[in-house]
N, C-alpha and C. Protein backbone atom coordinates (compact mmCIF):
# COMPACT_ATOMS: atom_id res chain seq x y z
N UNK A 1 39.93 10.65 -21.36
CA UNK A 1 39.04 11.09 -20.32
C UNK A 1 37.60 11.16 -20.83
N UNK A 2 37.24 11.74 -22.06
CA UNK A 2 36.37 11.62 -22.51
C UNK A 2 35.41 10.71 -22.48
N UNK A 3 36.64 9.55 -23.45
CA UNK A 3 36.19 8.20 -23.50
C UNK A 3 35.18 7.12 -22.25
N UNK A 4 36.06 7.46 -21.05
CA UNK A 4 35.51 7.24 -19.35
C UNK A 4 34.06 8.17 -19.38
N UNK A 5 34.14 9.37 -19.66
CA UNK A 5 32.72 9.98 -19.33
C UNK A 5 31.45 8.86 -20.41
N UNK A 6 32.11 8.62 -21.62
CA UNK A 6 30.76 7.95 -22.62
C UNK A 6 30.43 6.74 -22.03
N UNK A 7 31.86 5.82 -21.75
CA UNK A 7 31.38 4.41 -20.80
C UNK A 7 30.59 4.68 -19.73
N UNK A 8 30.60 5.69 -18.39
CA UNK A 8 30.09 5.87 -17.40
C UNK A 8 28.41 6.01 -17.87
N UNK A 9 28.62 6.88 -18.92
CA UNK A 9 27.26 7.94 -19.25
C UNK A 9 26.22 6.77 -19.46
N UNK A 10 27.22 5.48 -20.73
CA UNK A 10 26.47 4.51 -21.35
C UNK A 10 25.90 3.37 -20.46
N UNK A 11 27.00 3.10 -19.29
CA UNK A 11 26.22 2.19 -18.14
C UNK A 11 25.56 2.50 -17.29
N UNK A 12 25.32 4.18 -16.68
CA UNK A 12 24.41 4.06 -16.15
C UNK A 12 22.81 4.84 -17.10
N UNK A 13 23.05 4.96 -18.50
CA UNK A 13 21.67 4.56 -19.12
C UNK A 13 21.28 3.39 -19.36
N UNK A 14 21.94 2.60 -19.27
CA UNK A 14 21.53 1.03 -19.64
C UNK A 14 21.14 0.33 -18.54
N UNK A 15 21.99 0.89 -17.03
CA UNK A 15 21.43 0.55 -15.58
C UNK A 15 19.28 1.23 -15.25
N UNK A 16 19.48 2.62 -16.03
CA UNK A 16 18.55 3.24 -15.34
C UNK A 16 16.94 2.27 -16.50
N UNK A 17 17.52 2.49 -18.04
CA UNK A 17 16.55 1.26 -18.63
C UNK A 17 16.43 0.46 -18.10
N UNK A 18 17.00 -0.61 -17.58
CA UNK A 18 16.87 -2.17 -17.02
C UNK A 18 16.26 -1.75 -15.98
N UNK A 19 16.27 -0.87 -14.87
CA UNK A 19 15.34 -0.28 -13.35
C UNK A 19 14.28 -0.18 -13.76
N UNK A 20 14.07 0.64 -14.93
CA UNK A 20 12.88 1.20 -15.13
C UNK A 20 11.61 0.02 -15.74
N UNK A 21 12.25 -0.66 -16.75
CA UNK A 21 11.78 -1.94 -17.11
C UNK A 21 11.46 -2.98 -15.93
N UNK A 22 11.69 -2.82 -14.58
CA UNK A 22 11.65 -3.92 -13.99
C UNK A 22 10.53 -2.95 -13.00
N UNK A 23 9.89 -2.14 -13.32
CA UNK A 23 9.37 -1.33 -11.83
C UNK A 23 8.20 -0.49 -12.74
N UNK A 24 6.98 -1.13 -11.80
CA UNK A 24 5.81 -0.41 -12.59
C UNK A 24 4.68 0.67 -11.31
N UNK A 25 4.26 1.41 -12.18
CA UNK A 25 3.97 2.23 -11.28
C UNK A 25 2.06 2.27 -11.13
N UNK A 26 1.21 2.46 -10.26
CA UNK A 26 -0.23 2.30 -10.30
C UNK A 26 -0.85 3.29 -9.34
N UNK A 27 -2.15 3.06 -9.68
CA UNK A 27 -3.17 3.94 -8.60
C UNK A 27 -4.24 2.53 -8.05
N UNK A 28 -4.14 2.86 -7.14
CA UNK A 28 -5.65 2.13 -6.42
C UNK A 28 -6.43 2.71 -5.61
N UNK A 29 -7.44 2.12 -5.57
CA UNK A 29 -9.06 2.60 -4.65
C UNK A 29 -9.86 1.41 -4.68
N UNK A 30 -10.81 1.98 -3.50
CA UNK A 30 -11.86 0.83 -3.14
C UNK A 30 -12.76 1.32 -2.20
N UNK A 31 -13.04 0.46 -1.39
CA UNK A 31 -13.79 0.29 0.09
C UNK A 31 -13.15 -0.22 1.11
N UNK A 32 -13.45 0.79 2.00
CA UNK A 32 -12.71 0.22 3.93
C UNK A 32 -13.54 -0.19 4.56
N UNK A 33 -13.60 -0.85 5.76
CA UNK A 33 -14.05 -1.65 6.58
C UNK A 33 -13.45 -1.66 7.93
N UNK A 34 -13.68 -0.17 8.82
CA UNK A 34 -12.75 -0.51 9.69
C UNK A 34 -13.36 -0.75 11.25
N UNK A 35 -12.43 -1.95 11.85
CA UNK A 35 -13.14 -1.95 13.31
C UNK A 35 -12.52 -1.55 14.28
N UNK A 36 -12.88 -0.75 14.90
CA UNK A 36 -12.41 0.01 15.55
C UNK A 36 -12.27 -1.13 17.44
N UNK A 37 -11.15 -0.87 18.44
CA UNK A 37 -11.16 -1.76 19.47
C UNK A 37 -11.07 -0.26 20.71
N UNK A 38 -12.28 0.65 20.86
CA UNK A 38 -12.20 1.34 21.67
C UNK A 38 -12.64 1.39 22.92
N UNK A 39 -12.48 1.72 24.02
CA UNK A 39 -12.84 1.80 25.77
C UNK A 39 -13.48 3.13 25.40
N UNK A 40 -13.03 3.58 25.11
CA UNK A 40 -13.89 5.14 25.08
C UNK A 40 -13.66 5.90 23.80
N UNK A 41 -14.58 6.79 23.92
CA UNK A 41 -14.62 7.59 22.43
C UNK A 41 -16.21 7.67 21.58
N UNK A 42 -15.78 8.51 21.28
CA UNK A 42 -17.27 8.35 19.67
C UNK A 42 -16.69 8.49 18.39
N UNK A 43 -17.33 7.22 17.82
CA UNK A 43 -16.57 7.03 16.74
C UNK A 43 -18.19 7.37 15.45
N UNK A 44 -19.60 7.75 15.92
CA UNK A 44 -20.70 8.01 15.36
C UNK A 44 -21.31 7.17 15.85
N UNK A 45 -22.73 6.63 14.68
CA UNK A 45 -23.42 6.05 15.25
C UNK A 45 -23.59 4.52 15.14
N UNK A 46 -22.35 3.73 14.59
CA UNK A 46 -22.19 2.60 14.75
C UNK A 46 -20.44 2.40 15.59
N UNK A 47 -20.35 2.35 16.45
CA UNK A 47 -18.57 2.91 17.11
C UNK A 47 -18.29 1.69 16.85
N UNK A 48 -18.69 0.52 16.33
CA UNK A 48 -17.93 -0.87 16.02
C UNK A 48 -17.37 -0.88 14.96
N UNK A 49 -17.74 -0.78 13.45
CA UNK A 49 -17.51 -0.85 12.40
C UNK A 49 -17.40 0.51 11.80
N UNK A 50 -16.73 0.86 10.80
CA UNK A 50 -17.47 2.24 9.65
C UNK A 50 -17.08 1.81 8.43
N UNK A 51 -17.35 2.31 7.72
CA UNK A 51 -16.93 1.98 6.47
C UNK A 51 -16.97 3.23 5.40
N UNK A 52 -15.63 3.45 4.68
CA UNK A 52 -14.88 4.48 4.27
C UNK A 52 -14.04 4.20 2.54
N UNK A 53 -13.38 4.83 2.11
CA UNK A 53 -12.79 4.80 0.77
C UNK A 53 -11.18 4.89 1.10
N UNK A 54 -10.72 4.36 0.12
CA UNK A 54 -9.63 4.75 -0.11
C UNK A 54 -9.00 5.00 -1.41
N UNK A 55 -7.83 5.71 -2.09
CA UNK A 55 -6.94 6.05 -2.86
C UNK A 55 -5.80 6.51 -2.61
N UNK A 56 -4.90 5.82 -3.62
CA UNK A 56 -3.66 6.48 -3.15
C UNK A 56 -2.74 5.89 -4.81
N UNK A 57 -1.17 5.44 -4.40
CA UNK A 57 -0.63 5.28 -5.82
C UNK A 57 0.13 4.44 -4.82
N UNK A 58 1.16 3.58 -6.11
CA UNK A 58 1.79 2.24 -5.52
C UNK A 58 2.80 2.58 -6.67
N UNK A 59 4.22 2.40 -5.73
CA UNK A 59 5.43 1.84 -7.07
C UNK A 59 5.79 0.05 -6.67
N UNK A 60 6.19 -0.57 -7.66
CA UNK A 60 6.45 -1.95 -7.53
C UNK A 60 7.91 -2.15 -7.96
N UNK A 61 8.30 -2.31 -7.66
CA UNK A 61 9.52 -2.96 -7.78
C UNK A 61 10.48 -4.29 -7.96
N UNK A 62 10.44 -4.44 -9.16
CA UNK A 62 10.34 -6.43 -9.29
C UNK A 62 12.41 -6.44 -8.66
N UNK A 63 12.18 -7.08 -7.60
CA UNK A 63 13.65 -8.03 -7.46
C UNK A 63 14.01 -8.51 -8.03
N UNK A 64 13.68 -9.99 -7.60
CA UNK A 64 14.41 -11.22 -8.36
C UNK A 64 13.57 -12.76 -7.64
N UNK A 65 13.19 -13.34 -8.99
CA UNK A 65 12.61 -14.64 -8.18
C UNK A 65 11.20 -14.51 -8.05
N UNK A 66 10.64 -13.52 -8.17
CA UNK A 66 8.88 -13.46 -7.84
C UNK A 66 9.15 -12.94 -6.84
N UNK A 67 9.71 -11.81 -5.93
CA UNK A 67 9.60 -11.20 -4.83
C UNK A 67 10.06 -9.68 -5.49
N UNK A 68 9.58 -8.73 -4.86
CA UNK A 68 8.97 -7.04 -5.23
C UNK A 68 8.98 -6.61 -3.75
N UNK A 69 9.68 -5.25 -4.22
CA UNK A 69 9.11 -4.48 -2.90
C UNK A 69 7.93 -3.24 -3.67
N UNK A 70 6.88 -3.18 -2.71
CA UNK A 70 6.12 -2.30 -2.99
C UNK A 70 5.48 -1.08 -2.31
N UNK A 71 6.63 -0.11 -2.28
CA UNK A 71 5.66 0.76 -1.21
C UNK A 71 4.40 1.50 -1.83
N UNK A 72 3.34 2.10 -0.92
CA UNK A 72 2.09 2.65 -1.41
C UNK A 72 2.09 3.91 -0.49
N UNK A 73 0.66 5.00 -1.05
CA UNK A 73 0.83 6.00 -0.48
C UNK A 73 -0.91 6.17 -0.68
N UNK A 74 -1.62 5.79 0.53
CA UNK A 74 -3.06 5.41 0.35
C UNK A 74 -3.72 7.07 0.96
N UNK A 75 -4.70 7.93 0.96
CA UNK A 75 -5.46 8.65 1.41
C UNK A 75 -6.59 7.88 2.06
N UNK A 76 -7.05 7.88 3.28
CA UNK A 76 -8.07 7.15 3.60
C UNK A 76 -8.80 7.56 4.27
N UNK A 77 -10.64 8.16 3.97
CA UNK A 77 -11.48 8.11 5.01
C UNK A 77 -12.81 7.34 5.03
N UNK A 78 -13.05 7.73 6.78
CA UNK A 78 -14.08 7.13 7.25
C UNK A 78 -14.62 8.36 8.14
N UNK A 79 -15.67 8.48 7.49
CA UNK A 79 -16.61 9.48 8.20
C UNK A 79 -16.42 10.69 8.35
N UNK A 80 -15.78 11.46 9.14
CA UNK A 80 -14.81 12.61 9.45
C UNK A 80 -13.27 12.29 9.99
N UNK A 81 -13.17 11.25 9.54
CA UNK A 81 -12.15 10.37 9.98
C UNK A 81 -11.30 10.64 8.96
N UNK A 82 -9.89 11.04 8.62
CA UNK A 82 -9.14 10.85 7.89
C UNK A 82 -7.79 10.79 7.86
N UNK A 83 -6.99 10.21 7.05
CA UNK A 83 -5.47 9.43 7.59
C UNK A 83 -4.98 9.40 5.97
N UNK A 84 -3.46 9.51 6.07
CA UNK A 84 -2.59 8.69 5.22
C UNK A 84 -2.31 7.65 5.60
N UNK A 85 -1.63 6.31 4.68
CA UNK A 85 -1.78 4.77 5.10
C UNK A 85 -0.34 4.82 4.23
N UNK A 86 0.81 4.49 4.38
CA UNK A 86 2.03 4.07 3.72
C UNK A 86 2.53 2.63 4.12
N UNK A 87 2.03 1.91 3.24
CA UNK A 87 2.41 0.59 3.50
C UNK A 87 3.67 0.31 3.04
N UNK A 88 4.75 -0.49 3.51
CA UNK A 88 5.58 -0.77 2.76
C UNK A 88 5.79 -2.29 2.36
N UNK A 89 5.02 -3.14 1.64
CA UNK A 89 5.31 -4.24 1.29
C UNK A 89 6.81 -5.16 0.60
N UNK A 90 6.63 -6.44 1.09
CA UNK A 90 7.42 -7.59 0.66
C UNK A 90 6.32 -8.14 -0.36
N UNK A 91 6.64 -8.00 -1.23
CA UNK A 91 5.15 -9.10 -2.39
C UNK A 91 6.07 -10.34 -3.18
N UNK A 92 5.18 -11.15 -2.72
CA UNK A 92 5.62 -12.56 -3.50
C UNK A 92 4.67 -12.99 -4.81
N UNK A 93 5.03 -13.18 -5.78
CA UNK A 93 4.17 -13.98 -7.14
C UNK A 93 3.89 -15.41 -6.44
N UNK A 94 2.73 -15.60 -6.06
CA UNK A 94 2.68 -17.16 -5.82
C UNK A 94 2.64 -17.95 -7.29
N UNK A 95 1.61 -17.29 -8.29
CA UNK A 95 1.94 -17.36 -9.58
C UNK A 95 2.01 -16.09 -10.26
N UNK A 96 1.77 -16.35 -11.70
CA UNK A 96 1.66 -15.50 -12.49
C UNK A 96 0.29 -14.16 -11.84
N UNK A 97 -0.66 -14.85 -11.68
CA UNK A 97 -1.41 -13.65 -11.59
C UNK A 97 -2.40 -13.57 -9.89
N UNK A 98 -1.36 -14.10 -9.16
CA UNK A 98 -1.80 -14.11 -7.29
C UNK A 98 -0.73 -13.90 -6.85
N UNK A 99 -0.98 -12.92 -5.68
CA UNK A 99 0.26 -12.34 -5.03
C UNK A 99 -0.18 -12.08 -3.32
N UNK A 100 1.15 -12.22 -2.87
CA UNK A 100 0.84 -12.20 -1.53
C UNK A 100 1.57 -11.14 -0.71
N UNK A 101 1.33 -9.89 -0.32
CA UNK A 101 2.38 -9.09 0.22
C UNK A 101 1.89 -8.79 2.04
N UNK A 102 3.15 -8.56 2.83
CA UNK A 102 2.92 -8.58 3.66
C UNK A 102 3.87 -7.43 4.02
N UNK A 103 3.29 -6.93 5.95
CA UNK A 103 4.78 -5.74 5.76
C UNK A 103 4.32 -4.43 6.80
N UNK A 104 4.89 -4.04 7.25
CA UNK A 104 4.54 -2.90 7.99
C UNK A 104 3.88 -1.58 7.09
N UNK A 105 3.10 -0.94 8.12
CA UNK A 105 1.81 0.31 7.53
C UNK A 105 2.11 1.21 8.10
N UNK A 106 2.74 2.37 7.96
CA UNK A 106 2.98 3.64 8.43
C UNK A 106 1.61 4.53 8.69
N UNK A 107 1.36 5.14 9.22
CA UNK A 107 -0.07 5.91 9.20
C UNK A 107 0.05 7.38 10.11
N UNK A 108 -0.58 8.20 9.27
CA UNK A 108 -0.52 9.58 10.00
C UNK A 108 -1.74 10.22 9.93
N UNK A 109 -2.85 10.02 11.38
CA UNK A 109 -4.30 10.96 11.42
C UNK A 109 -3.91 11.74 11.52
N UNK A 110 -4.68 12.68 10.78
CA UNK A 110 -4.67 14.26 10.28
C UNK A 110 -5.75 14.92 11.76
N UNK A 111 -6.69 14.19 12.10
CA UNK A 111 -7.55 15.36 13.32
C UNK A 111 -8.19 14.23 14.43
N UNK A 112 -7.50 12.95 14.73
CA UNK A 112 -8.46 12.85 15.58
C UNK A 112 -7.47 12.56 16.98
N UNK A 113 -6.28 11.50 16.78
CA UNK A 113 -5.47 11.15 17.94
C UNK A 113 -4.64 12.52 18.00
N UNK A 114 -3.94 11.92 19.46
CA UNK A 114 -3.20 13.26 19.71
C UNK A 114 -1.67 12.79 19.67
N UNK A 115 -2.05 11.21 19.69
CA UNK A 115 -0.41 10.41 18.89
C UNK A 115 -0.83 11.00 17.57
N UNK A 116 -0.65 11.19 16.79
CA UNK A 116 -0.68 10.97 15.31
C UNK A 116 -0.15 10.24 14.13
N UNK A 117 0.81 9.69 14.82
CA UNK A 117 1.90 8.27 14.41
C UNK A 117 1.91 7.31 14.52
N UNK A 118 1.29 6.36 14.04
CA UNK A 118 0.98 4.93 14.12
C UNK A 118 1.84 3.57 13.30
N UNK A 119 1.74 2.35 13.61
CA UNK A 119 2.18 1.51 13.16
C UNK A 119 1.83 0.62 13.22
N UNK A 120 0.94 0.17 12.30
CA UNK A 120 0.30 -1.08 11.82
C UNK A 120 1.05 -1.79 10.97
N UNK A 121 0.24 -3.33 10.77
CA UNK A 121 0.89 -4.17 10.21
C UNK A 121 -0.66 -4.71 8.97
N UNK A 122 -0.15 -5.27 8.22
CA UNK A 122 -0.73 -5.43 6.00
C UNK A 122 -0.29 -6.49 6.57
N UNK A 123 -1.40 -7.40 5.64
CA UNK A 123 -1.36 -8.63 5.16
C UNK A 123 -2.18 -8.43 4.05
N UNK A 124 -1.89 -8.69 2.61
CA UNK A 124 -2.91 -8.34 1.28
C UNK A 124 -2.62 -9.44 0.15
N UNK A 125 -3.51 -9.44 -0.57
CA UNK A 125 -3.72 -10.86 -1.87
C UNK A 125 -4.14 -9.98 -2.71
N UNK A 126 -3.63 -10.00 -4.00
CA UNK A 126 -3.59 -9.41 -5.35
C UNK A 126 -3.75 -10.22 -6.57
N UNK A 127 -5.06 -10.03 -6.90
CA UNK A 127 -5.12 -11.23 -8.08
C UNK A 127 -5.48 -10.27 -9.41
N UNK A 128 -4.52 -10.73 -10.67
CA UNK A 128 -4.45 -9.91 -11.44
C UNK A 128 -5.52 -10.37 -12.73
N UNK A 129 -6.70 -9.19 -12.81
CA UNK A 129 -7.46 -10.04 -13.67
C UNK A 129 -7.37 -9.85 -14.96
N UNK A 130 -6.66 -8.55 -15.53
CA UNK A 130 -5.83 -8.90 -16.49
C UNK A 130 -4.35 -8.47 -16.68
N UNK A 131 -3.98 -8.52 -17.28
CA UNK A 131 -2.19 -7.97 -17.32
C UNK A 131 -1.92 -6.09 -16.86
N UNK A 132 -3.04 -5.26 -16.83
CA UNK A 132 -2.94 -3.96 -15.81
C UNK A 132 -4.16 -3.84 -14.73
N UNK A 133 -5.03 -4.44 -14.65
CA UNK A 133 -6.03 -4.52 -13.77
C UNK A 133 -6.06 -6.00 -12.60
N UNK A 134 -5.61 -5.59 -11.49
CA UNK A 134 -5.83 -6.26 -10.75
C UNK A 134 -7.16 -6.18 -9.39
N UNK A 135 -7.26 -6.84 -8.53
CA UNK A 135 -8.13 -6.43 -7.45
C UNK A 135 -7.34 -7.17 -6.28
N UNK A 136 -8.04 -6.74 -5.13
CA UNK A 136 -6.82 -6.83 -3.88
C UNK A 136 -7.95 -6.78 -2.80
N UNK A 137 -7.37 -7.70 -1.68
CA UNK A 137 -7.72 -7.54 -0.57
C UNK A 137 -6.46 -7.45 0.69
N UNK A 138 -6.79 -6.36 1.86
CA UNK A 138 -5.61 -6.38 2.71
C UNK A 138 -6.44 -6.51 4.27
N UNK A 139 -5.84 -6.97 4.95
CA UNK A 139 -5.97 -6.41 6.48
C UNK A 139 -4.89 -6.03 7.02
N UNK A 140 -5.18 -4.67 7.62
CA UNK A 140 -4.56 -3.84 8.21
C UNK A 140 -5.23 -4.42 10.21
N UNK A 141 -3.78 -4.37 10.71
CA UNK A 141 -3.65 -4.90 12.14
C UNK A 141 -3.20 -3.77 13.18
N UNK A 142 -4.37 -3.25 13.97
CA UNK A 142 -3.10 -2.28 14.79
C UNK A 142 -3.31 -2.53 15.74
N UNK A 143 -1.60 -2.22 16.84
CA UNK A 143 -1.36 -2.78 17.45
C UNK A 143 -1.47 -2.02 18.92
N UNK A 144 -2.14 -1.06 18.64
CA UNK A 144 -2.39 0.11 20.29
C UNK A 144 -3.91 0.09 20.25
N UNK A 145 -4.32 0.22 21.71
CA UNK A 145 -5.80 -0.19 22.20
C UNK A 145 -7.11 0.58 21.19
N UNK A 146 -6.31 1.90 21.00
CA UNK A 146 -7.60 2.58 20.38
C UNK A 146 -6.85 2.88 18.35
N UNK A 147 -6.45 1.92 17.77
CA UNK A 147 -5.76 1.59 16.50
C UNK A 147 -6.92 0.81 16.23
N UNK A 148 -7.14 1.74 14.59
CA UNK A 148 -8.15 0.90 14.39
C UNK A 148 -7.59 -0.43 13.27
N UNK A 149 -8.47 -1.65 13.63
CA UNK A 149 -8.12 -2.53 12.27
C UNK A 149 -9.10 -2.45 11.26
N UNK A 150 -8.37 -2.84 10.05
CA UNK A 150 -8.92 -2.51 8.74
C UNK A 150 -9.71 -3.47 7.98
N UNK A 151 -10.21 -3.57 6.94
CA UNK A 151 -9.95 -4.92 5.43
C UNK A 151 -10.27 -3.90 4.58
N UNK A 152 -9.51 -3.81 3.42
CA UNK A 152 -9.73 -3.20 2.43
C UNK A 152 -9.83 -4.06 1.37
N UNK A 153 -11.02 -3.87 0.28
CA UNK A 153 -11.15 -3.93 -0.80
C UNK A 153 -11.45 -2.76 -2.17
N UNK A 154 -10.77 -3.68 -3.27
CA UNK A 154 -10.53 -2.33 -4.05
C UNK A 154 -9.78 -3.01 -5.49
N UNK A 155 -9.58 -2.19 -6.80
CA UNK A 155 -8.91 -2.58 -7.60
C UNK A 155 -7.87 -1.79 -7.98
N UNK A 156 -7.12 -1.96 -8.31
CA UNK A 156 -5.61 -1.23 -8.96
C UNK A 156 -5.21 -1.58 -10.15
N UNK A 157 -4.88 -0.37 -10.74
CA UNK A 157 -4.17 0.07 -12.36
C UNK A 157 -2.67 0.26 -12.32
N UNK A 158 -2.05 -0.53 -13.20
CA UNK A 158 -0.52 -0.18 -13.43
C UNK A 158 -0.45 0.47 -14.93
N UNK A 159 0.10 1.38 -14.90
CA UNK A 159 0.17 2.18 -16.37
C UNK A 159 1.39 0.99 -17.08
């Protein structure tokens, strides 16, 4: 019986090494760009555009083949504007150091809609300029009249 507990114990440390080896973890930030598609509202004193920051952290998750899932957990404002952004990406290696992820965006405003639950859609390119520093561009798509759309730029660190 014993013996069964050391095999169990030994495959799933050798399962949780091989996970851990395949899955890296990061922070990113940048600049937002968002345009807003409103009928009504005040959004300040440009209601077309604003432009805002973001941060948040990213786990990656390598599959198999050059495809990763990557969810993120972004903080984002604009103006007095502020939101969480949870993207959950599909990322493909086109090569070694360009990537293409695409994928639904979870989002929760903290003070301005009275939905507060949103669902946007990422489209983003990740080019890695060196082996932990990459930079990234995304557009964020939303899909209700007063959802705003995005482009974010920015760079990201994987420890």
């Amino acid at each position: 019986m014993k013996r069964l507990y050391v095999i169990i114990a030994f495959i799933g440390i050798s399962y949780s090494t091989q996970l851990s080896a395949q899955t890296d973890y990061g922070v990113k930030g940048g600049l937002n760009f968002t345009f807003f598609k409103v009928l009504e509202g005040d959004f300040g004193a440009n209601p077309e555009t604003e432009i805002g920051y973001y941060g948040g952290a990213f786990v990656d998750f390598k599959i198999d083949n050059g495809f990763h899932i990557q969810p993120e957990l972004l903080y984002i404002g604009i103006s007095d504007f502020k939101f969480l952004n949870a993207p959950i990406y599909l990322k493909y290696d086109i090569d070694n150091s360009l990537h293409v992820l695409v994928g639904p965006s979870l989002n929760y405003f903290f003070d301005f809609f009275t939905n507060k639950f949103k669902v946007r859609a990422d489209l983003s390119f990740a080019y890695d300029i060196i082996e932990k520093l990459d930079i990234h561009m995304k557009y964020t798509i939303g899909f209700e009249e007063i959802s705003p759309n995005g482009l974010f730029l920015g760079l990201g660190y994987r420890f």
